[in-house]
Protein backbone atom coordinates (compact mmCIF):
# COMPACT_ATOMS: atom_id res chain seq x y z
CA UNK A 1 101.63 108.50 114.29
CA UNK A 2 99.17 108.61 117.49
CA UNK A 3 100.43 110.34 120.65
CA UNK A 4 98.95 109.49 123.54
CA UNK A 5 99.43 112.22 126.42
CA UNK A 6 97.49 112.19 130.42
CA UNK A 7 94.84 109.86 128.87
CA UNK A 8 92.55 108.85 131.47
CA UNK A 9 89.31 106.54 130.68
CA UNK A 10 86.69 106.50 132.93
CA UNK A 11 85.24 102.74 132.94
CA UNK A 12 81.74 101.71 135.46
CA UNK A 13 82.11 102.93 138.64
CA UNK A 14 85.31 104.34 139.76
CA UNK A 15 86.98 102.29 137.31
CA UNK A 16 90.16 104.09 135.52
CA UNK A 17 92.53 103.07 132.63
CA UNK A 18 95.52 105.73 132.85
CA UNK A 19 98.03 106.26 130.27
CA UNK A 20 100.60 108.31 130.92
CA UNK A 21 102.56 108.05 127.39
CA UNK A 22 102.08 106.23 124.25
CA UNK A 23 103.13 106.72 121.01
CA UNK A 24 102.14 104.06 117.87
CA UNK A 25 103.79 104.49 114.73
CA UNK A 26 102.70 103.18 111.60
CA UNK A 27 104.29 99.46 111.18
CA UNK A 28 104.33 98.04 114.51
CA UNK A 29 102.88 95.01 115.98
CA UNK A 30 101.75 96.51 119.85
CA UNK A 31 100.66 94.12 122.83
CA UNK A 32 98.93 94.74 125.77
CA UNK A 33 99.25 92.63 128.49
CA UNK A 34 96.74 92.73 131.18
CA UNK A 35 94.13 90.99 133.71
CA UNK A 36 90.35 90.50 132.66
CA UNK A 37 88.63 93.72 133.33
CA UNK A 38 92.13 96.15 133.45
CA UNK A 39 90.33 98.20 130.59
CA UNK A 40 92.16 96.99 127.55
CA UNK A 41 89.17 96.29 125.59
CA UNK A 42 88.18 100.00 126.63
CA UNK A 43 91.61 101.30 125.31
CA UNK A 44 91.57 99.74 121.83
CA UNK A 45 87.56 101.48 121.76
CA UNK A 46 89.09 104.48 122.33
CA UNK A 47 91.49 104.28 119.66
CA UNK A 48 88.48 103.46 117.22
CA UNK A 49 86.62 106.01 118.47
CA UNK A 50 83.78 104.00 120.01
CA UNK A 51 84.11 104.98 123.28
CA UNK A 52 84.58 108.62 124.34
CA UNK A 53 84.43 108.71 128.15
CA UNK A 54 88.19 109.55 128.15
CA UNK A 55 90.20 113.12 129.31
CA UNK A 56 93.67 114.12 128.06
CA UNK A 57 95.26 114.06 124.98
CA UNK A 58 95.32 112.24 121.83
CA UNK A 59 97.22 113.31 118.37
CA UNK A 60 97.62 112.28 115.21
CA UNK A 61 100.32 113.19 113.08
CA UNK A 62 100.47 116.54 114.98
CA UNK A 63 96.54 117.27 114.90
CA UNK A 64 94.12 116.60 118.14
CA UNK A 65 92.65 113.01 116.55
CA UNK A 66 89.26 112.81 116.04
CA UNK A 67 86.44 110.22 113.96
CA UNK A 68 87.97 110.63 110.24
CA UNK A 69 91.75 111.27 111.43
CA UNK A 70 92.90 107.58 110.93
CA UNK A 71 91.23 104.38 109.50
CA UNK A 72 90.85 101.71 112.74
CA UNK A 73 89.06 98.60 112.19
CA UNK A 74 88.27 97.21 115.56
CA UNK A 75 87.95 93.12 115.66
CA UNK A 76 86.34 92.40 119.44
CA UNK A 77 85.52 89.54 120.91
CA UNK A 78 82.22 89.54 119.16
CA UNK A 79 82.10 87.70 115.46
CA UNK A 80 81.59 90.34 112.81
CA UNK A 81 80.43 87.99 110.18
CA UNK A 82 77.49 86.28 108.35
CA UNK A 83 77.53 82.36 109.78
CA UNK A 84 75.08 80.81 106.83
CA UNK A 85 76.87 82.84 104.45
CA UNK A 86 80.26 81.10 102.69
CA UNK A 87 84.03 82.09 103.35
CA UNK A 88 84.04 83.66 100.09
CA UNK A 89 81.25 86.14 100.90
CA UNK A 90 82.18 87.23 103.83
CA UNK A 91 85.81 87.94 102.93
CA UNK A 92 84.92 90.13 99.74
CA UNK A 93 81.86 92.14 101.99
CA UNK A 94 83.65 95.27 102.38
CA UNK A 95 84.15 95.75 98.83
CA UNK A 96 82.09 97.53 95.97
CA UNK A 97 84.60 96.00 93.81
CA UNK A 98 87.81 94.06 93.83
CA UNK A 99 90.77 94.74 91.14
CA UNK A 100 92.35 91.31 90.23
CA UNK A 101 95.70 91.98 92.28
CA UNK A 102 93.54 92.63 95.06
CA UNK A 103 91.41 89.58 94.68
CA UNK A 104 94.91 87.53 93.94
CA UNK A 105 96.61 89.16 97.34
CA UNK A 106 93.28 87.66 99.33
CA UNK A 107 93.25 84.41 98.01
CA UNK A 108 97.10 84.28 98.63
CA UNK A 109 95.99 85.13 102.25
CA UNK A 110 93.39 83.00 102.89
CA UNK A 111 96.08 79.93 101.58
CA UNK A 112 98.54 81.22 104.45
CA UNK A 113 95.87 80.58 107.04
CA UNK A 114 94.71 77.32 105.60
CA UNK A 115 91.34 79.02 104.96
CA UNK A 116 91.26 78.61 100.65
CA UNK A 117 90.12 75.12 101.34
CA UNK A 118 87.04 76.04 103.19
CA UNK A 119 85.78 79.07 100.72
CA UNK A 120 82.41 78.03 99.75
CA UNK A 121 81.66 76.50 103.59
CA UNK A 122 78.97 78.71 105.54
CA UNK A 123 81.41 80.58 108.12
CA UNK A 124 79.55 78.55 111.22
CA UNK A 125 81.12 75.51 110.13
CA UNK A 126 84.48 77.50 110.97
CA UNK A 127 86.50 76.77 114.61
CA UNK A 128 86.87 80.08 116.54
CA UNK A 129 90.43 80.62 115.32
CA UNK A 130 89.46 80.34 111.78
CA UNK A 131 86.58 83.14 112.09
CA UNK A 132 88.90 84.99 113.69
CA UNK A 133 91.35 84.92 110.95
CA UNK A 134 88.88 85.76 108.20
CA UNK A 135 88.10 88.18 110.48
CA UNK A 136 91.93 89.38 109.95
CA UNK A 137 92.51 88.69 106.39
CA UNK A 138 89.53 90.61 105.71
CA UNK A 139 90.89 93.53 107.74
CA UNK A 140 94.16 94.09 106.66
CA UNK A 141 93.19 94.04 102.94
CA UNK A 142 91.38 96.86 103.57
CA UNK A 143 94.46 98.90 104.18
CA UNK A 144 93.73 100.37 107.64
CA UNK A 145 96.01 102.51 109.35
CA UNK A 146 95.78 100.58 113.01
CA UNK A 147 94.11 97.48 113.28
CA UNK A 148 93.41 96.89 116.73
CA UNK A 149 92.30 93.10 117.79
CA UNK A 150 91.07 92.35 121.34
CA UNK A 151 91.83 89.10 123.28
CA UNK A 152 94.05 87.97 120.69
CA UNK A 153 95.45 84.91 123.21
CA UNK A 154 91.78 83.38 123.53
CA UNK A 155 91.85 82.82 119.54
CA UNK A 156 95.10 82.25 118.35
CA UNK A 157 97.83 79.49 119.85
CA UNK A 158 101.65 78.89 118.67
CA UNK A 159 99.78 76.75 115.43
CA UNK A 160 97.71 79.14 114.41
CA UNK A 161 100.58 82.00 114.89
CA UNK A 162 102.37 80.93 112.42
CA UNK A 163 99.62 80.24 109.82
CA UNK A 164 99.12 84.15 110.51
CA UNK A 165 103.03 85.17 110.28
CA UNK A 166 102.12 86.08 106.28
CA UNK A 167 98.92 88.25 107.60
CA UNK A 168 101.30 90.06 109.82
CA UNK A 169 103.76 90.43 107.47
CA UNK A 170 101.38 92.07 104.83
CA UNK A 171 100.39 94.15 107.64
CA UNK A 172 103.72 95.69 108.42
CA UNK A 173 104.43 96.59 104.50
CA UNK A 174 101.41 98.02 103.73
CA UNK A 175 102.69 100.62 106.80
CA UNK A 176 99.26 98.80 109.19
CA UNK A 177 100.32 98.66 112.99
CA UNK A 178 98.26 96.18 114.39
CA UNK A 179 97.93 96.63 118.66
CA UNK A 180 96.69 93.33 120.08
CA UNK A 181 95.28 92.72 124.01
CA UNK A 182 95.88 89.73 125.78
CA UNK A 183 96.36 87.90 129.26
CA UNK A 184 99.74 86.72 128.84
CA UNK A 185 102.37 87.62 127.33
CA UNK A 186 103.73 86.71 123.84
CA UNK A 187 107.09 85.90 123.27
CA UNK A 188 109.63 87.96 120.61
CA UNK A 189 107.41 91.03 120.59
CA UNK A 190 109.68 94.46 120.99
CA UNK A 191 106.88 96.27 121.86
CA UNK A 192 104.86 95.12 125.16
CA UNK A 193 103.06 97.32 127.18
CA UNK A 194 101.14 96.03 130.62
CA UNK A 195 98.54 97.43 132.58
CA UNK A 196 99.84 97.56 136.40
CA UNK A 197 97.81 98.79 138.78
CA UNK A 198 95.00 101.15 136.26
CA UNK A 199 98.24 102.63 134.56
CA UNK A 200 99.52 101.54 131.55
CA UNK A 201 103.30 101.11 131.67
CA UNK A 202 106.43 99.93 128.73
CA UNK A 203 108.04 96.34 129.16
């Protein structure tokens, strides 16, 4: 679990992200809500350990967290794959090797999101959604203990949602909590946090 405590980030300027509590358990699905440039993107960097400009405190299981505590895979706005190279390539990048289960659980994965049929097509033939879920299959098979995707409303609508509901659900049992940032709020999500005013608050 990550315990947040007094966190302040310090963004350009006099910019500043507070959060006064927070506490992510292994599981969840977190959102937060908040306007263009209210320092979410800067929170989930944080959390990954790519951006340090921060005071306060921040635990894991019971031990001041640090680079090495917890296994974060960070999916920003930028595309973090190979356009001229295929689906197939990109999905199976992070691996040395790949037991059959693993391999079947993928391709299972990639069926969900309608990807399968596009395996061998150079990823820049791919709509923004679909890079973005490779992007997301190929995360969560790595087994990461948060998996924290930013703008997830610019990528994903209801369609697309539900051609990711397997994804999420593989996710949750393999004990990932993925936090998500977004401008608006999505519906039948327990845990919603928004950023009001530089402080982030509970829904």
């Amino acid at each position: 679990m990550i315990e947040i405590r007094d966190l302040i980030i310090q963004g350009n300027r006099d910019f500043q992200l507070q959060v006064p509590e927070l506490k992510i358990s292994s599981g969840q699905f977190i959102q937060v809500v908040g306007n263009n440039n209210s320092g979410k993107s800067l929170l989930l960097k944080v959390l990954s350990f790519e951006y340090r400009e921060f005071k306060g405190e921040i635990e894991y299981n019971g031990f001041p967290a640090k680079s090495g505590s917890y296994k974060a895979l960070l999916i920003s706005s930028e595309t973090a794959l190979l356009p001229e190279a295929s689906v197939n390539r990109n999905i199976f990048l992070p691996f040395q090797r790949v037991t059959k289960r693993k391999k079947e659980t993928i391709m299972g994965l990639l069926k969900n999101t309608g990807l399968l049929s596009s395996i061998n097509d150079p990823v820049y033939t791919l709509s923004r959604s679909e890079k973005k879920s490779l992007e997301l299959v190929r995360a969560v098979v790595q087994l990461p203990h948060y998996l924290l995707l930013d703008d997830y409303d610019t990528y994903f609508d209801n369609h697309s949602l539900n051609k990711l509901s397997a994804v999420f659900e593989f996710a949750a049992k393999s004990g990932t909590t993925i936090m998500v940032t977004s401008n608006q709020q999505i519906e039948n999500l327990s845990n919603n946090y928004i950023i009001n005013g530089g402080v982030l608050e509970k829904l």
